[in-house]
Protein backbone atom coordinates (compact mmCIF):
# COMPACT_ATOMS: atom_id res chain seq x y z
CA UNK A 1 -32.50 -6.54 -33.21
CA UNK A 2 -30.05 -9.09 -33.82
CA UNK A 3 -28.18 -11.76 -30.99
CA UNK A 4 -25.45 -9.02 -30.06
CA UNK A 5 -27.78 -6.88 -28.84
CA UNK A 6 -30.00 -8.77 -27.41
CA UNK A 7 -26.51 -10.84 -25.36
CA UNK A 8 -25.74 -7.50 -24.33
CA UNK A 9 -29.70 -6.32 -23.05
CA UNK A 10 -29.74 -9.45 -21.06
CA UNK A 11 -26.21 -9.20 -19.86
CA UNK A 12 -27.18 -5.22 -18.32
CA UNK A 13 -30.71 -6.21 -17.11
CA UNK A 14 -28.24 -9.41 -15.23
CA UNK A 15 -25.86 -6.77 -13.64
CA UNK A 16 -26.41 -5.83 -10.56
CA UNK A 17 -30.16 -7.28 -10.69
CA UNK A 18 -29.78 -8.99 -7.02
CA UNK A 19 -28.31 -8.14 -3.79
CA UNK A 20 -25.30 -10.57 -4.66
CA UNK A 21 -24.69 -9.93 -7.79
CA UNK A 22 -22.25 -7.48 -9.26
CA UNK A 23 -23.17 -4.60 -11.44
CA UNK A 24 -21.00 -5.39 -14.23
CA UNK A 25 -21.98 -8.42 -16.38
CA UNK A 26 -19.81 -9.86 -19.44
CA UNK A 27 -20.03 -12.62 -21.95
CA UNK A 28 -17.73 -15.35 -22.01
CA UNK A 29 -16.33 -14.27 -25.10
CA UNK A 30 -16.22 -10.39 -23.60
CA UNK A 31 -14.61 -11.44 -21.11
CA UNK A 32 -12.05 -13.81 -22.95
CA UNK A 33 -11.04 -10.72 -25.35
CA UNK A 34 -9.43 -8.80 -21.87
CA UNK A 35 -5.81 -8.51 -21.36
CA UNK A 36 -5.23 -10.21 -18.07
CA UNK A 37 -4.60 -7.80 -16.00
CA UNK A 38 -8.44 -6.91 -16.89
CA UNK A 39 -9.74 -10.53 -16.75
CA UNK A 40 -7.84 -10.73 -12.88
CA UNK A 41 -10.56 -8.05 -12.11
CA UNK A 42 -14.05 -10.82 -13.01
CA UNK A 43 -15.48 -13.96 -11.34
CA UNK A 44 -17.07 -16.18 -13.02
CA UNK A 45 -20.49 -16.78 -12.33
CA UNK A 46 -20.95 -20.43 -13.43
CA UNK A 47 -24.82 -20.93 -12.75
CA UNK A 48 -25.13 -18.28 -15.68
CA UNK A 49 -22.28 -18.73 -17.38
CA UNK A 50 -21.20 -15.01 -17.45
CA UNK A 51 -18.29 -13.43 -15.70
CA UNK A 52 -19.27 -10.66 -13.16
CA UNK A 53 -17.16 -8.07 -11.35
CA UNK A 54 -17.44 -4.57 -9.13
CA UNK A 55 -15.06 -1.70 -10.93
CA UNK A 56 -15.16 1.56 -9.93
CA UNK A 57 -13.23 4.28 -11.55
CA UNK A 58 -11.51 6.25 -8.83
CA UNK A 59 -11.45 9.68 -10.41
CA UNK A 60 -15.13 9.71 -11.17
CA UNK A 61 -15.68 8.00 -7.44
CA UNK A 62 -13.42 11.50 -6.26
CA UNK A 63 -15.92 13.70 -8.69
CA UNK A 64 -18.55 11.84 -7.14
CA UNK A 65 -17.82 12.81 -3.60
CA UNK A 66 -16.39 15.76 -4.10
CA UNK A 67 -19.69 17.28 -5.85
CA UNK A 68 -22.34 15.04 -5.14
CA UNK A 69 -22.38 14.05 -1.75
């Protein structure tokens, strides 16, 4: 398939895989292409070497509760 795809099949079977670890996986070089104000929002997971991070959009969240719940 070609190393983009599979970096970014390993990178979603990595997010949120384990009870510690965040649902949203990025490359290195995902991750470096954020504006900062993005980046601010990722840790990086150095035993990987991917950046991680938990984002929830707040009006889906408000959908969410509002008609799922």
């Amino acid at each position: 398939m070609g190393d983009v795809v599979n970096e970014a099949a390993k990178l979603a079977n990595y997010g949120g895989s384990g009870p510690f670890i965040p649902t949203l996986a990025l490359s290195e070089d995902f991750h470096f292409n954020l504006k900062a104000e993005n980046q601010a929002f990722c840790k990086k997971d150095y035993a990987n070497g991917r950046y991680t991070a938990e984002v929830v959009d707040s009006a889906m969240e408000d959908w969410y509760q509002k008609n799922c719940t």
